[in-house]
Protein backbone atom coordinates (compact mmCIF):
# COMPACT_ATOMS: atom_id res chain seq x y z
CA UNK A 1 121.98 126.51 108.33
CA UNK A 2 118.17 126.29 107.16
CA UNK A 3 119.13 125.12 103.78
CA UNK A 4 119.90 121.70 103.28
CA UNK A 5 123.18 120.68 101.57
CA UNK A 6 120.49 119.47 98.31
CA UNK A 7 119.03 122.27 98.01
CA UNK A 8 120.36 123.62 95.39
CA UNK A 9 120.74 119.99 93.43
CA UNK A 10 117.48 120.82 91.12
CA UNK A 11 119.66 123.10 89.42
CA UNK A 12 121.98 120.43 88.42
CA UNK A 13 119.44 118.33 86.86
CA UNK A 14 120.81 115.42 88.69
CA UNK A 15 119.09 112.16 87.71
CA UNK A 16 115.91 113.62 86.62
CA UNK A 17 116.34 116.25 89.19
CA UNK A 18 114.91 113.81 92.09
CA UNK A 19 116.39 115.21 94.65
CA UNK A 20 114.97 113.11 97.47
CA UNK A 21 117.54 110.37 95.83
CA UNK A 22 120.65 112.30 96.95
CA UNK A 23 118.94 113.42 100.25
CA UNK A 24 118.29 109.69 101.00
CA UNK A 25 122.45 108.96 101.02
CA UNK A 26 123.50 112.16 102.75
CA UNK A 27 120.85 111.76 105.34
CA UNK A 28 121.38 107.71 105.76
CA UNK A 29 125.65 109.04 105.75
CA UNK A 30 125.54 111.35 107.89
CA UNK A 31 123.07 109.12 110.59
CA UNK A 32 125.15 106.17 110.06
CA UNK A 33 128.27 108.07 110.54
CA UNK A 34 127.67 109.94 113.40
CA UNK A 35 125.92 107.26 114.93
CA UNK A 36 128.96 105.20 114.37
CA UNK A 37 131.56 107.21 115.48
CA UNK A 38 129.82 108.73 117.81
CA UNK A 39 130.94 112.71 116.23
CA UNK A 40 129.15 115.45 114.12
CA UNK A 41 129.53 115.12 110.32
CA UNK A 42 129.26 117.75 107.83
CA UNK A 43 128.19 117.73 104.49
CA UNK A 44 130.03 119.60 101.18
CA UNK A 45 127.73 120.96 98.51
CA UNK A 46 127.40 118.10 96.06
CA UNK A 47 129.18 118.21 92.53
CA UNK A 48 128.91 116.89 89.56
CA UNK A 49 131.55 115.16 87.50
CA UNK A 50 132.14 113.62 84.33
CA UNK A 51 135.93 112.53 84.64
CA UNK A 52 137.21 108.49 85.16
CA UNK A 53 137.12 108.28 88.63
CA UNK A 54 140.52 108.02 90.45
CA UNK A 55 140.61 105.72 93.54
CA UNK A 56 141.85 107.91 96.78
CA UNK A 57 143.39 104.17 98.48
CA UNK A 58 140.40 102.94 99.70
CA UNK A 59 137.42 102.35 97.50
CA UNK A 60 133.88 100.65 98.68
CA UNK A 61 131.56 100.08 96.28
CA UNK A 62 127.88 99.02 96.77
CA UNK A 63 125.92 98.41 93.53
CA UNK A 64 122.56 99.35 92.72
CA UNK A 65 119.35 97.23 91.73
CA UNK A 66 115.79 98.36 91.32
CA UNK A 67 114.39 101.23 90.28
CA UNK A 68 117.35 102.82 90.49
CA UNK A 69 120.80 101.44 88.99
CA UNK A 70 124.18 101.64 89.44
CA UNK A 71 126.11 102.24 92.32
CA UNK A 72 127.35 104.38 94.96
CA UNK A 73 131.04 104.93 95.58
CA UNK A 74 132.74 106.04 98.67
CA UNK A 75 136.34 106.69 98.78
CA UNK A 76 138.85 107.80 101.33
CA UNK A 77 142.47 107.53 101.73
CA UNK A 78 143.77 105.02 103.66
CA UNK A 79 144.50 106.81 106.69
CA UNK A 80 141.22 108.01 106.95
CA UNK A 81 140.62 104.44 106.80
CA UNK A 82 142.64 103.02 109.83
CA UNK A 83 141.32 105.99 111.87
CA UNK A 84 137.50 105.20 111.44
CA UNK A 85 137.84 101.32 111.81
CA UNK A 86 140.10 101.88 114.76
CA UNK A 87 136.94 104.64 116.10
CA UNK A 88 134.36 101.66 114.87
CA UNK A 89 136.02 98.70 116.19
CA UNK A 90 137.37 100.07 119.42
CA UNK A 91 140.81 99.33 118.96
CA UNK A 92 143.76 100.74 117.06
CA UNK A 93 144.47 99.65 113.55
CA UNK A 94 148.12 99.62 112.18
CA UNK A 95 147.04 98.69 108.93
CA UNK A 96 144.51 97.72 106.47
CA UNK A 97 144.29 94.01 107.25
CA UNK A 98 141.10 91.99 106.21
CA UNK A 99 139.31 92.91 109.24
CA UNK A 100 139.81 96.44 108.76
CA UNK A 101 138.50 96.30 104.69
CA UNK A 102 135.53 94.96 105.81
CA UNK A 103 134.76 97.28 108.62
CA UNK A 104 134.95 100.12 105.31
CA UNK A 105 133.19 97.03 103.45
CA UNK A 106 130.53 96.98 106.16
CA UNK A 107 130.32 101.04 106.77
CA UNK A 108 129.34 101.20 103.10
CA UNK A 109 126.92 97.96 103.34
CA UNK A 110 125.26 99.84 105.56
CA UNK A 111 125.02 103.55 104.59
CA UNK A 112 123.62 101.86 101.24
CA UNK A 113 121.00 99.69 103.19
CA UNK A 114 120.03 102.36 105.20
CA UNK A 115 119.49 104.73 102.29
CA UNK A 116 117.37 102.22 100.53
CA UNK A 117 115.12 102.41 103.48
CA UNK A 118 114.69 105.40 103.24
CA UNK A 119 114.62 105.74 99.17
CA UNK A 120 111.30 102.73 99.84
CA UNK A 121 109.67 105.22 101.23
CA UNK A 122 110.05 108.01 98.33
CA UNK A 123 108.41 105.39 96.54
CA UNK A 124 112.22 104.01 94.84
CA UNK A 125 112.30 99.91 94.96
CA UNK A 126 115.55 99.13 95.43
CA UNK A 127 117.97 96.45 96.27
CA UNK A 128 122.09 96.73 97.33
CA UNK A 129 124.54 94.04 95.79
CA UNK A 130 127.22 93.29 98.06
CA UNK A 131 130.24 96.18 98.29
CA UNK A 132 133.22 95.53 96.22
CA UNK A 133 136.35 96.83 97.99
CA UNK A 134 139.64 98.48 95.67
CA UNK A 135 142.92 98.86 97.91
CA UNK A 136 145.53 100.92 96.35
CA UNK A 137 145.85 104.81 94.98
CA UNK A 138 145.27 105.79 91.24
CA UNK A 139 142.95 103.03 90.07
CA UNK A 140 140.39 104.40 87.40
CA UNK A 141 137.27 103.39 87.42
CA UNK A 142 135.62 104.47 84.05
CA UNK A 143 131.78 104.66 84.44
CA UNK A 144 130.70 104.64 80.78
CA UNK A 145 128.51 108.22 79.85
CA UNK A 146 127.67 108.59 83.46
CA UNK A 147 128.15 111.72 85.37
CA UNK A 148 128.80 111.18 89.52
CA UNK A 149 126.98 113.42 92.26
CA UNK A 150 130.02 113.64 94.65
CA UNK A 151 129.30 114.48 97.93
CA UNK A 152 132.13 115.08 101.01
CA UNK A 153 131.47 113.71 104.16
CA UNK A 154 133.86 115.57 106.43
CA UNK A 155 134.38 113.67 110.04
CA UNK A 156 136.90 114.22 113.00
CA UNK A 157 138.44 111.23 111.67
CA UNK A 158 139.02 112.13 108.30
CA UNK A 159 137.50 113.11 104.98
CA UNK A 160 134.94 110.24 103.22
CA UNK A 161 133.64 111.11 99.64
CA UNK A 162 130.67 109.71 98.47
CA UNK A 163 129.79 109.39 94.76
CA UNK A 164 126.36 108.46 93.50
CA UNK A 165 126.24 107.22 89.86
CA UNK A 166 122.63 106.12 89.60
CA UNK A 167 119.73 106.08 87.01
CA UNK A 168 116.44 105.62 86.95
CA UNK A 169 115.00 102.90 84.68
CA UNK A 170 112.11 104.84 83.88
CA UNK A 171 109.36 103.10 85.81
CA UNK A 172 109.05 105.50 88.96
């Protein structure tokens, strides 16, 4: 489908309209992802909203350091959850034991580290903190006068969405 899925971000004037930011996570996702599970993923539009954000059951979050601060969010319920460790690890997961958090933990870690690779060479300096894991439905996480860039990554094992709430400091 020619277009890519960030095409049409400019419009949004999305943290200073860089797109290459966003296309950094969706393309390190959707690598890391497939890669992982070893299926196609797909790739909503993004969006942009200003609301608290509400947690889904599982909630990864990898903070931000650099050039570009803040942090990326991805949440999925916790089905979704069970199904892609249990596709990751090799072996069925009943429930969302400490081994199974930080598989979601770890899928995040990564997505993040991989993005920053390639964000480096866009010319962003950044750094990842390690991911902070929320278990549990209908936590709000209020992100002070930010807006989040939510993107859905759709899989065969369920729906992940990913939620960039990042700014610049100014020296890019």
């Amino acid at each position: 489908s020619g277009m890519s899925p960030v095409a049409e971000i400019d419009s949004l004037g999305v943290m200073s309209g860089d797109t290459k930011i966003v296309e950094g996570f969706v393309n390190s996702a959707i690598q890391v992802l497939s890669s992982e599970l070893g299926a196609s993923v797909n790739v909503s539009k993004p969006s942009i909203q200003e609301a608290e954000y509400v947690t889904r059951g599982v909630t990864s979050m990898v903070g931000m350091t650099g050039q570009l601060r803040g942090m990326v969010i991805f949440g999925l319920l916790q089905s979704t959850a069970l199904s892609l460790v249990s596709r990751m690890m090799g072996e069925q997961y009943e429930q969302l034991d400490e081994v199974a958090q930080s598989g979601i933990a770890e899928m995040g870690n990564v997505i993040a580290g991989s993005a920053v690779t390639l964000l480096a060479q866009a010319g962003w300096q950044c750094g990842i903190t390690p991911p902070a894991m929320i278990i549990g439905e209908k936590s709000v996480i209020t992100l002070v006068n930010l807006s989040r860039l939510v993107v859905t990554l759709e899989t065969p094992f369920g729906t992940i969405e990913m939620q960039l709430v990042l700014r610049g400091n100014g020296q890019h």
